[in-house]
Protein backbone atom coordinates (compact mmCIF):
# COMPACT_ATOMS: atom_id res chain seq x y z
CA UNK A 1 -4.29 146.74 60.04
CA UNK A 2 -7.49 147.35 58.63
CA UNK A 3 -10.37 147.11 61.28
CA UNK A 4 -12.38 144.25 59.29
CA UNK A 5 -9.52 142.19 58.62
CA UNK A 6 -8.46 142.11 62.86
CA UNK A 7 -12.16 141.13 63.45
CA UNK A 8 -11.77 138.59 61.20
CA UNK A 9 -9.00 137.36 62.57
CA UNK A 10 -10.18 137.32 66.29
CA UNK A 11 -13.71 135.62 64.52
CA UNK A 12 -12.15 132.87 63.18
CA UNK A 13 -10.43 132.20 66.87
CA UNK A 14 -13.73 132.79 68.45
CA UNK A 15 -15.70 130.25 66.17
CA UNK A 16 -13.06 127.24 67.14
CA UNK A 17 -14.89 125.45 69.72
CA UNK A 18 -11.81 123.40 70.77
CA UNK A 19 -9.92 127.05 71.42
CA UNK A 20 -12.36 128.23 73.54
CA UNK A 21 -12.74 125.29 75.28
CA UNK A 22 -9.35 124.39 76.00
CA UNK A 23 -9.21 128.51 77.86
CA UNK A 24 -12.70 127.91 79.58
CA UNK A 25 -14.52 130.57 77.46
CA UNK A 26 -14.91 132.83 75.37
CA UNK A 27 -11.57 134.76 76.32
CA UNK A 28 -10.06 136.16 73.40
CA UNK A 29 -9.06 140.08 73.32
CA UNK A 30 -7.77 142.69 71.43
CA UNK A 31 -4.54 143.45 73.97
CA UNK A 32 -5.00 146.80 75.58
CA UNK A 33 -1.96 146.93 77.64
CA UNK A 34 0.86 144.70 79.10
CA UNK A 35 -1.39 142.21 80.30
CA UNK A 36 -5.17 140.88 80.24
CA UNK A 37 -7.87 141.87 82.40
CA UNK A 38 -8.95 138.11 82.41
CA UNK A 39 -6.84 135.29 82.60
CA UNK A 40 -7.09 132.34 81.25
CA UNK A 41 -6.97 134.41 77.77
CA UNK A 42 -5.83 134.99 74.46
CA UNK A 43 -4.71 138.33 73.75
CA UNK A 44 -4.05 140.06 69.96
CA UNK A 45 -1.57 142.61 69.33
CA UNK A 46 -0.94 144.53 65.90
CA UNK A 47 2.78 144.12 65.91
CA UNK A 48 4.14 146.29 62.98
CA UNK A 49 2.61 146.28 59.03
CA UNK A 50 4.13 147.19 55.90
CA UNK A 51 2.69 147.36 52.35
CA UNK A 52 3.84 147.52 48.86
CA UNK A 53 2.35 148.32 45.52
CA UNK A 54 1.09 146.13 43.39
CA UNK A 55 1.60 146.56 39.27
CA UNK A 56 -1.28 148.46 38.31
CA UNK A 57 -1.85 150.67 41.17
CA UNK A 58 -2.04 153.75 39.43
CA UNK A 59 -5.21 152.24 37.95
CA UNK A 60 -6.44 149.55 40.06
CA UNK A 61 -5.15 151.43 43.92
CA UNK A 62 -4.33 147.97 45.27
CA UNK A 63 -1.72 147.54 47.82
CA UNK A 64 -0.31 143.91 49.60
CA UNK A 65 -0.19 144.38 53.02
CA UNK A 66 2.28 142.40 55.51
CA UNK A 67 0.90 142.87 59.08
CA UNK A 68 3.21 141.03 62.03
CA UNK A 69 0.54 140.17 64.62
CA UNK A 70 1.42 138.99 68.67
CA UNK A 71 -0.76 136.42 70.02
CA UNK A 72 -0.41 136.05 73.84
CA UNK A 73 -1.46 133.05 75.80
CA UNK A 74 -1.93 133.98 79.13
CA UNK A 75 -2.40 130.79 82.00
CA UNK A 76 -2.50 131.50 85.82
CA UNK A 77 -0.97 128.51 87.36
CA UNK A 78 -1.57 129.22 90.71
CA UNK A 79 -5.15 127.50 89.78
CA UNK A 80 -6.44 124.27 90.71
CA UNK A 81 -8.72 124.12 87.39
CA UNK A 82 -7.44 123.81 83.94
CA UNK A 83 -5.99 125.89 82.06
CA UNK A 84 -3.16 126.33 84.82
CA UNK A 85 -0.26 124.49 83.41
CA UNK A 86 2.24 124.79 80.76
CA UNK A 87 0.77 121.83 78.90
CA UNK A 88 -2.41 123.63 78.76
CA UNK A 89 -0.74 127.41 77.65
CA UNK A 90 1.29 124.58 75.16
CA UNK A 91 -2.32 123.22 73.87
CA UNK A 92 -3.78 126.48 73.11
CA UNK A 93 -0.97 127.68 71.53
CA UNK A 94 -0.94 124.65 69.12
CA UNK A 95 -4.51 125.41 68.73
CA UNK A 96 -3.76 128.69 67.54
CA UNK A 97 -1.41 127.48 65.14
CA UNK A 98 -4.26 125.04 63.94
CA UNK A 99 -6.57 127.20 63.39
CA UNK A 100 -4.64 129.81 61.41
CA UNK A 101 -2.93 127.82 59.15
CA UNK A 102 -5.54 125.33 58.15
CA UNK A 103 -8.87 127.97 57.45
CA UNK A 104 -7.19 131.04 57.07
CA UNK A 105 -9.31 133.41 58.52
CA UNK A 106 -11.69 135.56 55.11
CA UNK A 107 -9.56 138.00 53.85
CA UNK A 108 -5.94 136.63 55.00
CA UNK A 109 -3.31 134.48 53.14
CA UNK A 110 0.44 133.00 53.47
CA UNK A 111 0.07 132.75 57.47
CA UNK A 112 3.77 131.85 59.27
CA UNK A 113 4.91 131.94 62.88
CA UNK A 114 7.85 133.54 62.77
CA UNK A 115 8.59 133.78 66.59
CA UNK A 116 7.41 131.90 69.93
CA UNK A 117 8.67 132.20 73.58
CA UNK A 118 7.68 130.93 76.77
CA UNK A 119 7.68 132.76 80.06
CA UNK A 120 7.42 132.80 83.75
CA UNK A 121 5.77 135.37 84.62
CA UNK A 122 5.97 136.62 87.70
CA UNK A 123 3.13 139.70 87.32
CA UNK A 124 0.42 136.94 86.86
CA UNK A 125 1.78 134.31 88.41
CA UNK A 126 1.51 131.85 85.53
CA UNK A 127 3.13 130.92 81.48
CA UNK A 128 3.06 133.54 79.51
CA UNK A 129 3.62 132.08 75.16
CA UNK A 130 3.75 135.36 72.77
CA UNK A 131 3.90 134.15 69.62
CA UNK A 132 4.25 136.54 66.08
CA UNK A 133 2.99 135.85 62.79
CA UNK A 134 3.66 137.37 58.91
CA UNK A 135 0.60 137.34 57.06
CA UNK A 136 -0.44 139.16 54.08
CA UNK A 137 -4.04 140.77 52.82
CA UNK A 138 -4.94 143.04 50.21
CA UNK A 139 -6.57 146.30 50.19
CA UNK A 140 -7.66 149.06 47.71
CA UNK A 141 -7.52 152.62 48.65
């Protein structure tokens, strides 16, 4: 995924005051391993990306791309202060949701969620909600 269009992305998350208030802050990362340094967080994963052709490439170089992109919600319930329970990991999650599908963030189009789990887990002591989306952009090489 093209650097710009990730920032963008993680931008549009950042600039949703209800998002960052519903985690406490300012907490949302591009992953860099299994799990956050920080939690409460949101964490953003580059999942997998394909691209195809578009008519006129051999004169115009533009592709589609189809990027799958992991979102992780990350809540410590072994907290007294919100965000420590499932309802909370729930909220942000719908927030998420919100906030990609009604402004798509510049650059992006056709935003789905094709997956979502919940988990215990252990590691952190808390819900873990991973959650995939399809989205599409377009680039020139």
């Amino acid at each position: 995924m093209r650097t710009d269009v990730f920032a963008a992305i993680r931008d549009a998350l950042l600039a949703d005051t209800t998002l960052t208030g519903l985690l406490g802050g300012a907490y949302i990362y591009r992953a860099r391993g299994v799990q956050p340094a920080n939690i409460p967080s949101i964490t953003l994963l580059e999942n997998n990306e394909s691209s195809k052709l578009r008519v006129g490439y051999n004169t115009f170089k533009t592709r589609d791309q189809s990027p799958t992109l992991q979102v992780d919600v990350w809540i410590d319930t072994n907290q007294p202060d919100p965000p420590c329970t499932g309802e909370d990991a729930d909220d942000i999650a719908e927030r998420i949701d919100y906030v990609l599908f009604s402004s798509p963030p510049t650059g992006t189009r056709s935003w789905s969620r094709i997956s979502s789990s919940t988990q215990h887990d252990e590691d952190i002591g808390g819900i873990h909600i991973a959650r995939r989306y399809s989205f599409a952009y377009q680039t020139t090489d």
